[in-house]
Protein backbone atom coordinates (compact mmCIF):
# COMPACT_ATOMS: atom_id res chain seq x y z
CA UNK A 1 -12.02 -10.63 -11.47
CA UNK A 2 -9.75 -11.41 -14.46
CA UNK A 3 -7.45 -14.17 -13.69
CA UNK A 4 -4.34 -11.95 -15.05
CA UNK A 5 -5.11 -8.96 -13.05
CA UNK A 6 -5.52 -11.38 -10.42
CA UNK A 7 -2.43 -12.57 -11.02
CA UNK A 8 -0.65 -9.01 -10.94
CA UNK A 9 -2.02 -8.46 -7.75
CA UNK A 10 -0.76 -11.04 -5.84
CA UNK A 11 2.61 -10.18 -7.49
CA UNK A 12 2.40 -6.84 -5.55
CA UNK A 13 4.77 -4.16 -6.94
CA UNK A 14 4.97 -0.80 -8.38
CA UNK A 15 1.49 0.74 -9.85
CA UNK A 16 0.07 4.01 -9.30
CA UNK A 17 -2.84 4.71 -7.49
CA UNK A 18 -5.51 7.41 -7.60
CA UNK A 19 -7.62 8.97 -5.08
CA UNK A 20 -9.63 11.94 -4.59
CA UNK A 21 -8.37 14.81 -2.50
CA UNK A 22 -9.89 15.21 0.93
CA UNK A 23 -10.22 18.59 0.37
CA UNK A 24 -10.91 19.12 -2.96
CA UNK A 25 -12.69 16.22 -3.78
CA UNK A 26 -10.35 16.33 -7.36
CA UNK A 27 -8.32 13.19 -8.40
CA UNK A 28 -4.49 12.79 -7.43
CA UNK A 29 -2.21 10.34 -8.93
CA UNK A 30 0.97 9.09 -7.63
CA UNK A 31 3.21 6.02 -8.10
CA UNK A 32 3.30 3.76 -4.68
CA UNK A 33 4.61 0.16 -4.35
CA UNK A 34 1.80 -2.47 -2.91
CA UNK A 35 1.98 -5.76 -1.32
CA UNK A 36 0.52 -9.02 -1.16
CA UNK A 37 0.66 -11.28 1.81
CA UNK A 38 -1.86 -14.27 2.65
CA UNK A 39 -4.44 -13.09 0.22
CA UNK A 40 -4.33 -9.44 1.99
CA UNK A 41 -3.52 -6.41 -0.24
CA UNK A 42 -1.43 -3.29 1.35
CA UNK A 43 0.12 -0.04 0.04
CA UNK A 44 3.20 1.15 1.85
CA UNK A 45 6.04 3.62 2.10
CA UNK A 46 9.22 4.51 3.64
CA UNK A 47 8.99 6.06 6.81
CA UNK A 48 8.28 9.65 7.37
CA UNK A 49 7.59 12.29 10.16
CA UNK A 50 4.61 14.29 8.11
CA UNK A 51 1.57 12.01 7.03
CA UNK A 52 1.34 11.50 3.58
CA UNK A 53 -1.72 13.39 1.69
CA UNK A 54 -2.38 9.89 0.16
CA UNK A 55 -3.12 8.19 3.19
CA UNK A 56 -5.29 11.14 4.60
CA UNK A 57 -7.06 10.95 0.76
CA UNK A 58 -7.87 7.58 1.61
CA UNK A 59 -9.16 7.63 5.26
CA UNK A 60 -11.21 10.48 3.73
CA UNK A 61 -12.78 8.82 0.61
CA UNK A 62 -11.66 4.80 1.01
CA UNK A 63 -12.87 4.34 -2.43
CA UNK A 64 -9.65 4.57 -4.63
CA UNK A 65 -8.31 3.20 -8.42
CA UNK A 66 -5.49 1.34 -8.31
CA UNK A 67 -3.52 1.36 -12.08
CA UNK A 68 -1.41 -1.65 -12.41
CA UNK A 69 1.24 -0.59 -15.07
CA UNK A 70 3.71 -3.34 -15.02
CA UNK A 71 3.37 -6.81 -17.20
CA UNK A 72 -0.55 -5.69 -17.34
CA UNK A 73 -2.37 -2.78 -17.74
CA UNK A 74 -5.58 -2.20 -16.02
CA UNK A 75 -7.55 -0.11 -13.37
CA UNK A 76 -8.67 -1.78 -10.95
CA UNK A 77 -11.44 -0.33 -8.22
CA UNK A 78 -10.31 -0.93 -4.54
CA UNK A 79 -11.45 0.20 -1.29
CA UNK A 80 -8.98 1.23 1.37
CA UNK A 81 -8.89 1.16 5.12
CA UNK A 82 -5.93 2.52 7.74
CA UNK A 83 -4.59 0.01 9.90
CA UNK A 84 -4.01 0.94 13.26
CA UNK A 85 -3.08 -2.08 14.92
CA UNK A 86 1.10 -1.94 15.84
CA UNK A 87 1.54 -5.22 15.73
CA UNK A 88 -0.40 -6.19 11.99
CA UNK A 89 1.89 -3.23 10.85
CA UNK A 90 4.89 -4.71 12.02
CA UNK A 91 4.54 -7.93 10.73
CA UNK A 92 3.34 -6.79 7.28
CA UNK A 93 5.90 -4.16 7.16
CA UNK A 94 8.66 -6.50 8.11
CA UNK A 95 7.73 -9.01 5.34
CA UNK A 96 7.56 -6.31 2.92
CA UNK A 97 11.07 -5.46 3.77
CA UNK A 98 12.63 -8.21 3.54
CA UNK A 99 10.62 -10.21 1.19
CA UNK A 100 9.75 -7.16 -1.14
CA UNK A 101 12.83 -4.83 -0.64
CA UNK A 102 15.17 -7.59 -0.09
CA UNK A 103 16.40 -5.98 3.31
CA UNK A 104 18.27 -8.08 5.51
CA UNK A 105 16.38 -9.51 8.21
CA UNK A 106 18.62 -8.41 11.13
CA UNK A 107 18.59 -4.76 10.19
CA UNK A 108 14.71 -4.95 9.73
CA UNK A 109 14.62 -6.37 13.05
CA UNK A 110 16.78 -2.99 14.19
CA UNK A 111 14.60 -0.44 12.50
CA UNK A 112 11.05 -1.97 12.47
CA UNK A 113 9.35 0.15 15.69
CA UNK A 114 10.36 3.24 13.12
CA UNK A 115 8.95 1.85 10.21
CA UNK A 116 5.74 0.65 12.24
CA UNK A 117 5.60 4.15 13.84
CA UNK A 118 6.19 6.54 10.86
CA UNK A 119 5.66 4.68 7.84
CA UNK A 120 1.96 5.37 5.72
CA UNK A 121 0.14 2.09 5.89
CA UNK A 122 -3.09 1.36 4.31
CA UNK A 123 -4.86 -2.21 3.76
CA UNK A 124 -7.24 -2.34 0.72
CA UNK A 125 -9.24 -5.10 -1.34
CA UNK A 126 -10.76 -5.00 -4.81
CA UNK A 127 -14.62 -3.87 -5.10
């Protein structure tokens, strides 16, 4: 792998991502913030009652492009898997909120079981 895309995805941030429809087997793009934490690579999102068709696009066809967009341009090929251990979630999700989102960590600690309970989650590494 190029060391600058590399580089840009250990960052983490905002890229977009696109997967193929678990239906319709077409392409769908959407922007999504991703993390990095001890070499692992995640996509999250706020918390929500409804799943998220990306997620469900993803646990159908785990082969997905992500599109890094910011500082450097360039698609990269990634494979994605869900995550359904609670406890992984939490402590990825809690570092992502208060080392990505800047949240403070005694609110985090408040709200975490509903972020680790309703929040899309996926893991994912380069191909």
């Amino acid at each position: 792998m190029d060391q600058a895309v590399k580089e840009a995805l250990d960052r983490g941030g905002i890229a977009d991502i696109t997967t193929l429809g678990r239906k319709t087997g077409e392409p769908r793009r959407i922007e999504i913030y991703f993390h990095q934490f001890d070499g692992e690579y995640y996509l999250t999102g706020r918390p929500s009652e409804r799943k998220r068709d990306w997620v469900a696009n993803i646990e159908a066809h785990p082969d997905f492009t992500l599109h890094l967009k910011r500082g450097i341009l360039a698609d990269v090929p990634v494979r994605g898997y869900s995550e359904p251990d609670p406890a992984e979630r939490g402590r990825v999700l809690r570092r992502a909120l208060i080392e990505s989102w800047d949240s403070p960590p005694e609110g985090v600690d408040r709200a975490l079981h509903k972020w680790v309970d309703n929040s899309p989650f996926i893991r994912f590494e380069p191909v």
